[in-house]
C-alpha atoms as a PDB file:
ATOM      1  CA  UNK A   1       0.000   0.000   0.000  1.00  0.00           C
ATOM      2  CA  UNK A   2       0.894   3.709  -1.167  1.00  0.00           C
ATOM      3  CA  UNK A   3      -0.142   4.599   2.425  1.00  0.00           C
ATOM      4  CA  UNK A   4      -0.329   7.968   1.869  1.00  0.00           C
ATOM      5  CA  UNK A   5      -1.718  10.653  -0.660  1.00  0.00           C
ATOM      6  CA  UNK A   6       0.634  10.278  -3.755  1.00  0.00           C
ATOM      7  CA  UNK A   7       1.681  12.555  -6.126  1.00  0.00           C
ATOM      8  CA  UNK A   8       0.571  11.857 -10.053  1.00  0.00           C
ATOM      9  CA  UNK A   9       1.962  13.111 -13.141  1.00  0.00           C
ATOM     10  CA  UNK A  10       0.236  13.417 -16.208  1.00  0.00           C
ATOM     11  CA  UNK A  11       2.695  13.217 -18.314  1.00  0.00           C
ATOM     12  CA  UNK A  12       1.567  15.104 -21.562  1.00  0.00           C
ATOM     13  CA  UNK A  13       2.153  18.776 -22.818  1.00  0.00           C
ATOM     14  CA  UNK A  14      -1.508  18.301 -24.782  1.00  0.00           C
ATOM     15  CA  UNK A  15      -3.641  21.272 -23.159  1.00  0.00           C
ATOM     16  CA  UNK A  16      -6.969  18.857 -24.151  1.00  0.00           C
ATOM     17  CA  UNK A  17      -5.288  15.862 -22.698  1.00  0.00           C
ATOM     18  CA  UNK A  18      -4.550  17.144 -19.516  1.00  0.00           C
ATOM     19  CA  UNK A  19      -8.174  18.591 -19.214  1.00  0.00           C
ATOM     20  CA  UNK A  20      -9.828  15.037 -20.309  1.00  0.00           C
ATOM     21  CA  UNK A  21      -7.718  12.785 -18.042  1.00  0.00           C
ATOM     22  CA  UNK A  22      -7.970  15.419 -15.307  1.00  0.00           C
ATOM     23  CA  UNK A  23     -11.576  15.169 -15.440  1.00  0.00           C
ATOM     24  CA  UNK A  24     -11.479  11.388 -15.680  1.00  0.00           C
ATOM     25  CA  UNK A  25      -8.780  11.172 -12.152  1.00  0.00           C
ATOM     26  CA  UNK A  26     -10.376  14.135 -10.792  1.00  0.00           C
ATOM     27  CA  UNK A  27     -11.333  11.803  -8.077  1.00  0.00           C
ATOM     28  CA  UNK A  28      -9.030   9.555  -7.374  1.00  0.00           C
ATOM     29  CA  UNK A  29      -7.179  10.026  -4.121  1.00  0.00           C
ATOM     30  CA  UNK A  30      -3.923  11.549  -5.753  1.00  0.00           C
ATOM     31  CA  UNK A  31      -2.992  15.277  -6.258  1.00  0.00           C
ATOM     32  CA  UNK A  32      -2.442  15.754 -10.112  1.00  0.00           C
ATOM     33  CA  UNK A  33       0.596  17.384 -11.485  1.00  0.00           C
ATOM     34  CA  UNK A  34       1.737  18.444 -14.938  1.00  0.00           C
ATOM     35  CA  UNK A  35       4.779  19.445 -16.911  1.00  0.00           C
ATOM     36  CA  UNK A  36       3.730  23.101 -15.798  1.00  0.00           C
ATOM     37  CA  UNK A  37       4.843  21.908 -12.567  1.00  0.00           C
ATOM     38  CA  UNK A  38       8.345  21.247 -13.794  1.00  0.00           C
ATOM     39  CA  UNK A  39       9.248  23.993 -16.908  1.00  0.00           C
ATOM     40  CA  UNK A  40      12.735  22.159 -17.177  1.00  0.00           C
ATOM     41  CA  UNK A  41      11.436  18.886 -18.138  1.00  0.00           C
ATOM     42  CA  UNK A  42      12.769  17.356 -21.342  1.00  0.00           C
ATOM     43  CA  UNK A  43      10.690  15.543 -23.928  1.00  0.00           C
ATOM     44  CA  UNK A  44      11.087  12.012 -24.276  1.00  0.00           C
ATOM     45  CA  UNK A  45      10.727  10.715 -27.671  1.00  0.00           C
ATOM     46  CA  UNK A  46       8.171   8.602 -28.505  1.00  0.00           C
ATOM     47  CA  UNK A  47      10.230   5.963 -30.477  1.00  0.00           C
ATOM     48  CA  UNK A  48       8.034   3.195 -30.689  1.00  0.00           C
ATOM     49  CA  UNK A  49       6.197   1.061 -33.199  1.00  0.00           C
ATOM     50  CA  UNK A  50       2.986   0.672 -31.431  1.00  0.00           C
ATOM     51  CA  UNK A  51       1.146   2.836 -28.645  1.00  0.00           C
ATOM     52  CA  UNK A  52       1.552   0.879 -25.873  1.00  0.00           C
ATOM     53  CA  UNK A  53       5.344   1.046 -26.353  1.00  0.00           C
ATOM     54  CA  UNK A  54       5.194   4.928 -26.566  1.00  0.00           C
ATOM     55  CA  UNK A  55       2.943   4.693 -23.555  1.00  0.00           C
ATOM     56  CA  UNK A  56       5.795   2.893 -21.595  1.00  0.00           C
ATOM     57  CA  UNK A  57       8.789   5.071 -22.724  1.00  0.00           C
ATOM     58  CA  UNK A  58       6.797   8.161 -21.758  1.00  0.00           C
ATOM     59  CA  UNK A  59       5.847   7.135 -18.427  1.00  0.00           C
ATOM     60  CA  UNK A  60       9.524   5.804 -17.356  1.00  0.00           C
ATOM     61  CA  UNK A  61      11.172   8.421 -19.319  1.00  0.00           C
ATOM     62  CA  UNK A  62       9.086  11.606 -16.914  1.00  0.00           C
ATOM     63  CA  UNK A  63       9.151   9.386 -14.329  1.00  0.00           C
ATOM     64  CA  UNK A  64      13.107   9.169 -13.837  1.00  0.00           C
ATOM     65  CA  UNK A  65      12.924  13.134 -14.582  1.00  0.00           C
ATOM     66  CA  UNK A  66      10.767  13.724 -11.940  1.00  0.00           C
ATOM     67  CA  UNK A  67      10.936  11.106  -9.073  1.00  0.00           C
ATOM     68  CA  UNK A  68       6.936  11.029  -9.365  1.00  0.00           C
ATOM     69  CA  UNK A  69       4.420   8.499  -9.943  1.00  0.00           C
ATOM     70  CA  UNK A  70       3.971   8.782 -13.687  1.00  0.00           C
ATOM     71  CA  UNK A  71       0.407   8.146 -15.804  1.00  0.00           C
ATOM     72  CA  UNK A  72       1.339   8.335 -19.765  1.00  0.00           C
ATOM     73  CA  UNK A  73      -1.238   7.793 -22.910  1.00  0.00           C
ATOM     74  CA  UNK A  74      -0.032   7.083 -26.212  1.00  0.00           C
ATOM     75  CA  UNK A  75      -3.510   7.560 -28.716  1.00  0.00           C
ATOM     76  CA  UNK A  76      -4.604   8.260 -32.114  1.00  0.00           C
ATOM     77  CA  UNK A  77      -7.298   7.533 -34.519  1.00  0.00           C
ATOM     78  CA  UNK A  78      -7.295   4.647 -37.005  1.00  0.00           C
ATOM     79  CA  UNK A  79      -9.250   4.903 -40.057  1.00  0.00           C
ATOM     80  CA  UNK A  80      -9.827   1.198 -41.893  1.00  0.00           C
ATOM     81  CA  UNK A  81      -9.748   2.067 -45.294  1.00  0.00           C
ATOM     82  CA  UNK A  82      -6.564   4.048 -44.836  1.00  0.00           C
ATOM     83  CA  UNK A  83      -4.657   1.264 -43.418  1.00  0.00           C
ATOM     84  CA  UNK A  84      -5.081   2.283 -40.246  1.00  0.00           C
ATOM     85  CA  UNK A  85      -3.730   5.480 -40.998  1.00  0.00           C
ATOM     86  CA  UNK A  86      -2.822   8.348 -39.351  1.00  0.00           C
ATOM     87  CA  UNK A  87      -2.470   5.637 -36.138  1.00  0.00           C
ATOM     88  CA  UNK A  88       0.519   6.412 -34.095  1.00  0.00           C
ATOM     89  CA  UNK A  89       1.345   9.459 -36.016  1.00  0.00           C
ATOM     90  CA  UNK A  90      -1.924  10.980 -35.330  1.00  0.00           C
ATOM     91  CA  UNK A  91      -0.417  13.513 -33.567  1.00  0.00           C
ATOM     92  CA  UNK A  92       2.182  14.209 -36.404  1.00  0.00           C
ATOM     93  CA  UNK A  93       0.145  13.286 -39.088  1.00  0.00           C
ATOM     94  CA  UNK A  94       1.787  15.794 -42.325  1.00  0.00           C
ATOM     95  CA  UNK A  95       3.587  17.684 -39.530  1.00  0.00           C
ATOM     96  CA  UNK A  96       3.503  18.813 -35.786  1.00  0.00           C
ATOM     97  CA  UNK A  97       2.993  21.985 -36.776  1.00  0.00           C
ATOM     98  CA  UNK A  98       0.199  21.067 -39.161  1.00  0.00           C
ATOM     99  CA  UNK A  99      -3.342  22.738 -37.687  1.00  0.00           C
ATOM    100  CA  UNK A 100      -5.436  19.776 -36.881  1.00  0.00           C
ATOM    101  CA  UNK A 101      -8.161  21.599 -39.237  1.00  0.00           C
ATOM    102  CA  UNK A 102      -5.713  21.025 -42.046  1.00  0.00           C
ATOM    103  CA  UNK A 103      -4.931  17.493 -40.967  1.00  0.00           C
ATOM    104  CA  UNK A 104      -8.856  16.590 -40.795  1.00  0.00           C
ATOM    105  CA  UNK A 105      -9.688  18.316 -44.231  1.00  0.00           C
ATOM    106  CA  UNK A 106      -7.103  15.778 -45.504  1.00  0.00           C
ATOM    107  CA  UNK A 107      -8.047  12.631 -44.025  1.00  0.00           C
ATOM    108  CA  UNK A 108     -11.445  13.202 -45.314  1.00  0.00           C
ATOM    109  CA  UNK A 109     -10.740  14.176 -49.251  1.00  0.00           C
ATOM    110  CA  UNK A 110      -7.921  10.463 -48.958  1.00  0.00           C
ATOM    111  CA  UNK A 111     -11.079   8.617 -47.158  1.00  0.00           C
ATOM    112  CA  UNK A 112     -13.385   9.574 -49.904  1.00  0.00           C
ATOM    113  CA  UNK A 113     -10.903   9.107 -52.862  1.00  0.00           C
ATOM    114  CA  UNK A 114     -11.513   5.311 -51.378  1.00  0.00           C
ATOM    115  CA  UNK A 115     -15.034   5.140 -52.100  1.00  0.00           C
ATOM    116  CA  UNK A 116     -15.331   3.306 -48.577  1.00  0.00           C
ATOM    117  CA  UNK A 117     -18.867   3.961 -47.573  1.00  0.00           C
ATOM    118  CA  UNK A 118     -18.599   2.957 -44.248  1.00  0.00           C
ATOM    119  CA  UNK A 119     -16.356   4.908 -43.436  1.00  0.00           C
ATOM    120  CA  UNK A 120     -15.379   2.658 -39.981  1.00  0.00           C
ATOM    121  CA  UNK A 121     -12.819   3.790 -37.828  1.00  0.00           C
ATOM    122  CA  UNK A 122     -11.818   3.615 -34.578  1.00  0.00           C
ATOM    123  CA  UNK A 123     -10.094   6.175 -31.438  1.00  0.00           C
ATOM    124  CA  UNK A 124      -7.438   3.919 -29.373  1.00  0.00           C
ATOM    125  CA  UNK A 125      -5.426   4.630 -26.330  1.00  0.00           C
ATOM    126  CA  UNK A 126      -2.743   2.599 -24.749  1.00  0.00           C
ATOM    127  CA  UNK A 127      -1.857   4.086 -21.363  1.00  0.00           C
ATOM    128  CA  UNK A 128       1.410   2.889 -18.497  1.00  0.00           C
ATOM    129  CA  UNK A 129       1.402   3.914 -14.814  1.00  0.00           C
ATOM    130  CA  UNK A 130       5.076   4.260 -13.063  1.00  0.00           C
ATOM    131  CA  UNK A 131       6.304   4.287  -9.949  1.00  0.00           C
ATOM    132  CA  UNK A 132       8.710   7.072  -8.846  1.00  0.00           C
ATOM    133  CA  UNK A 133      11.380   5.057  -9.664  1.00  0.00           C
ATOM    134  CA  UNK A 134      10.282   4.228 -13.169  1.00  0.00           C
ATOM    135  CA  UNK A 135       9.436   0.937 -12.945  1.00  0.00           C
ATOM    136  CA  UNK A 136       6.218   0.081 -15.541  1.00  0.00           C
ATOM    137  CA  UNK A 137       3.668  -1.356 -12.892  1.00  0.00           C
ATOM    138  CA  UNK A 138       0.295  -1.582 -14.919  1.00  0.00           C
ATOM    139  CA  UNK A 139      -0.926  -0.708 -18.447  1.00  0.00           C
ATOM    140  CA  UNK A 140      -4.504  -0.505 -20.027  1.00  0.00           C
ATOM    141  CA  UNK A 141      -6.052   0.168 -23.252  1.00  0.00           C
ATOM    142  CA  UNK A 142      -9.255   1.386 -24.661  1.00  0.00           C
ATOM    143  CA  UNK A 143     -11.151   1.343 -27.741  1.00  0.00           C
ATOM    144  CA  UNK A 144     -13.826   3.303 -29.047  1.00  0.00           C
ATOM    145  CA  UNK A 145     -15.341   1.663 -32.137  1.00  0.00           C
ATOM    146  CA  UNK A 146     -16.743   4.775 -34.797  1.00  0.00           C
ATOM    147  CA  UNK A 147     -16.759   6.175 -38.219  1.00  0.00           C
ATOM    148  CA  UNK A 148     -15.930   9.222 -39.867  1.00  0.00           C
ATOM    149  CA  UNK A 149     -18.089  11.782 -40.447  1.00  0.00           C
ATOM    150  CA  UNK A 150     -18.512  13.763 -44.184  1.00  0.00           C
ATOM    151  CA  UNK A 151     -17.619  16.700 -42.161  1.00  0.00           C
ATOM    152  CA  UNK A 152     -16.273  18.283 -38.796  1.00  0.00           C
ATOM    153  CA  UNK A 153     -18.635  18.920 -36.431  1.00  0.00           C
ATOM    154  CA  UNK A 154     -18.670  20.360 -33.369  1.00  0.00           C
ATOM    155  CA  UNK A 155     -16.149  22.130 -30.690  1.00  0.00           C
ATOM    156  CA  UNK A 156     -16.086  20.511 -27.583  1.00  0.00           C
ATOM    157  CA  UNK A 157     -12.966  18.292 -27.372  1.00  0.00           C
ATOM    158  CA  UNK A 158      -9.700  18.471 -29.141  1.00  0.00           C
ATOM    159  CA  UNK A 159      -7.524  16.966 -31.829  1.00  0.00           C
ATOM    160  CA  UNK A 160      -9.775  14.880 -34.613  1.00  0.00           C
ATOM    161  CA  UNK A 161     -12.579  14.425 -32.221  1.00  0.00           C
ATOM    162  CA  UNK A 162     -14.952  16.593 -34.821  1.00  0.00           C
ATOM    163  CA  UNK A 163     -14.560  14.570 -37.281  1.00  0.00           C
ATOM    164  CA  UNK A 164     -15.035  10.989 -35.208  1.00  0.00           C
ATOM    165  CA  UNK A 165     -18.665   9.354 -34.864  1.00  0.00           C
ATOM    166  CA  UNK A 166     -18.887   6.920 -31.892  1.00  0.00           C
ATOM    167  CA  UNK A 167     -20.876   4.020 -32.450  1.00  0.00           C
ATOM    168  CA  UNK A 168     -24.182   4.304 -31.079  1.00  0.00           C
ATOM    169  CA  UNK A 169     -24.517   8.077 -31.736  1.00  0.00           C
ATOM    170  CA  UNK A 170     -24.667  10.530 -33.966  1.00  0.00           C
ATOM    171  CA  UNK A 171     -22.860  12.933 -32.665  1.00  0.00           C
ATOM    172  CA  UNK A 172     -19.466  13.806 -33.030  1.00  0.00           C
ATOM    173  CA  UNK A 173     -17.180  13.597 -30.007  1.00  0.00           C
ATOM    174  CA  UNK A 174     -16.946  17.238 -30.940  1.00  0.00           C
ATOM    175  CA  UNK A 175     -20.279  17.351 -30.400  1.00  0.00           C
ATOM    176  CA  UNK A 176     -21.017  15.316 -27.222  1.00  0.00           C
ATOM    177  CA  UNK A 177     -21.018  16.118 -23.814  1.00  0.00           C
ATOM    178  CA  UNK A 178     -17.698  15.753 -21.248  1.00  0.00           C
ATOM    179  CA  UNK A 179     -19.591  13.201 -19.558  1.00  0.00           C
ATOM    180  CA  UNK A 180     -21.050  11.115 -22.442  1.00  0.00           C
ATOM    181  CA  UNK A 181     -17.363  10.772 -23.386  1.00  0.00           C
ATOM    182  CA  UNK A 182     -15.454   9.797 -20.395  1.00  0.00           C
ATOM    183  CA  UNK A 183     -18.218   6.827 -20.445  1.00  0.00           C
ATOM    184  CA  UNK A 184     -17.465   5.543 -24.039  1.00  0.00           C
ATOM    185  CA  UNK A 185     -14.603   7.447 -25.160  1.00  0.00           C
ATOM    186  CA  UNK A 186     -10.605   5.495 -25.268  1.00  0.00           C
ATOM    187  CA  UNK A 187      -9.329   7.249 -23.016  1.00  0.00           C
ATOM    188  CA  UNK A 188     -12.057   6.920 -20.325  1.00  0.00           C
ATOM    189  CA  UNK A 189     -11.971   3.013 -21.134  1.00  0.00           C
ATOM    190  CA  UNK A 190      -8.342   2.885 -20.548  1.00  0.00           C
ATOM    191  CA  UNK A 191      -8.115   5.222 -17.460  1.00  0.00           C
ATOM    192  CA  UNK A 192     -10.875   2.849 -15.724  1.00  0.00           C
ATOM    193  CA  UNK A 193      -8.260   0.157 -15.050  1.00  0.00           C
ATOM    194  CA  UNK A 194      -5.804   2.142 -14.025  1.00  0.00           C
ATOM    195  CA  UNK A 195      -8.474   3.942 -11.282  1.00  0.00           C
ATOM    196  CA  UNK A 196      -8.844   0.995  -9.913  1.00  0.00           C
ATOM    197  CA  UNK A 197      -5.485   0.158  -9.239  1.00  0.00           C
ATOM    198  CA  UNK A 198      -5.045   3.688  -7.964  1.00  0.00           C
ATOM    199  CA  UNK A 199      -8.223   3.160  -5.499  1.00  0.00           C
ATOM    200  CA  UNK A 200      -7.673  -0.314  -4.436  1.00  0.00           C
ATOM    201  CA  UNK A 201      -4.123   0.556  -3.245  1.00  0.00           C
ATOM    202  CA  UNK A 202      -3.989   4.496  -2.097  1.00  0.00           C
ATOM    203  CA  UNK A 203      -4.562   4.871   1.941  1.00  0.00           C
ATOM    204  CA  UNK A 204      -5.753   8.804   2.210  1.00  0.00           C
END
């Protein structure tokens, strides 16, 4: 047992990321802290071939930087008739710098160009939870089953979520309420196992 209140990091520099998983640990019996908490942080490079390996390096990577207990995603959006694409390069999908406007506008004209009508796609997340010595003790993942809509569609969220239909609904996560997606979205599915773990071991 933790035994006492712990210290988390949420290790991300993604303003919408840190306000989603925020919401989603808001609470859990640990005080949250981000990179604003430590300006002299360096940026580990996410090196690996899948998410769940960027996941890892990113949680032991800010967890030997910062001595802290150390929650990490690694997510994107997977469109079927793309292979898969923009998948772990969501995020740098053309370029970093690319506006995520320009990025969606692009997907959509290469998704069409397929003829795919079904236009099925999918939101994953692979998160890792380390210790304050870096040590990987649990990951997760979640999966949020979709398509993609003709257009984007809303403003709530971040990223590609206004272009990304959950099954179920049709909505846009863009469109959807904060609550509706920490229910169904990735990110809510993976943080559930990892709030567990956090509440079945943390003494406040």
């Amino acid at each position: 047992m933790f035994g006492k209140r712990i210290k988390l990091l949420i290790a991300t520099g993604n303003p919408g990321k840190v306000g989603e998983t925020t919401r989603l640990f808001g609470d859990a019996p640990v005080t949250l802290k981000t990179f604003h908490d430590f300006p002299d942080i360096k940026e580990v490079a996410e090196t690996g071939s899948t998410f769940k390996e960027n996941a890892i390096l990113k949680a032991k990577g800010y967890s030997f930087q910062t001595g802290l207990w150390t929650l990490a995603d690694d997510s994107g959006l997977e469109i079927e008739a793309l292979n898969s694409a923009p998948g772990i390069h969501s995020a740098r999908y053309v370029s970093e710098k690319t506006d995520y406007n320009e990025k969606m506008s692009m997907l959509i004209k290469k998704l069409e160009h397929t003829g795919d009508t079904g236009r099925s796609a999918r939101f994953v997340c692979s998160m890792a939870l380390a210790n304050g010595r870096g040590e990987i003790v649990l990951t997760s993942a979640g999966i949020c089953e979709g398509k993609i809509a003709k257009t984007p569609r809303g403003t709530n969220g971040f990223g590609y979520d206004p272009i990304f239909i959950p099954a179920g609904f049709t909505g846009t996560f863009g469109e959807l309420s904060d609550e509706i997606k920490q229910q169904i979205s990735h990110r809510g599915r993976a943080s559930l196992k990892i709030m567990r773990y956090l509440l079945g071991f943390i003494v406040v």
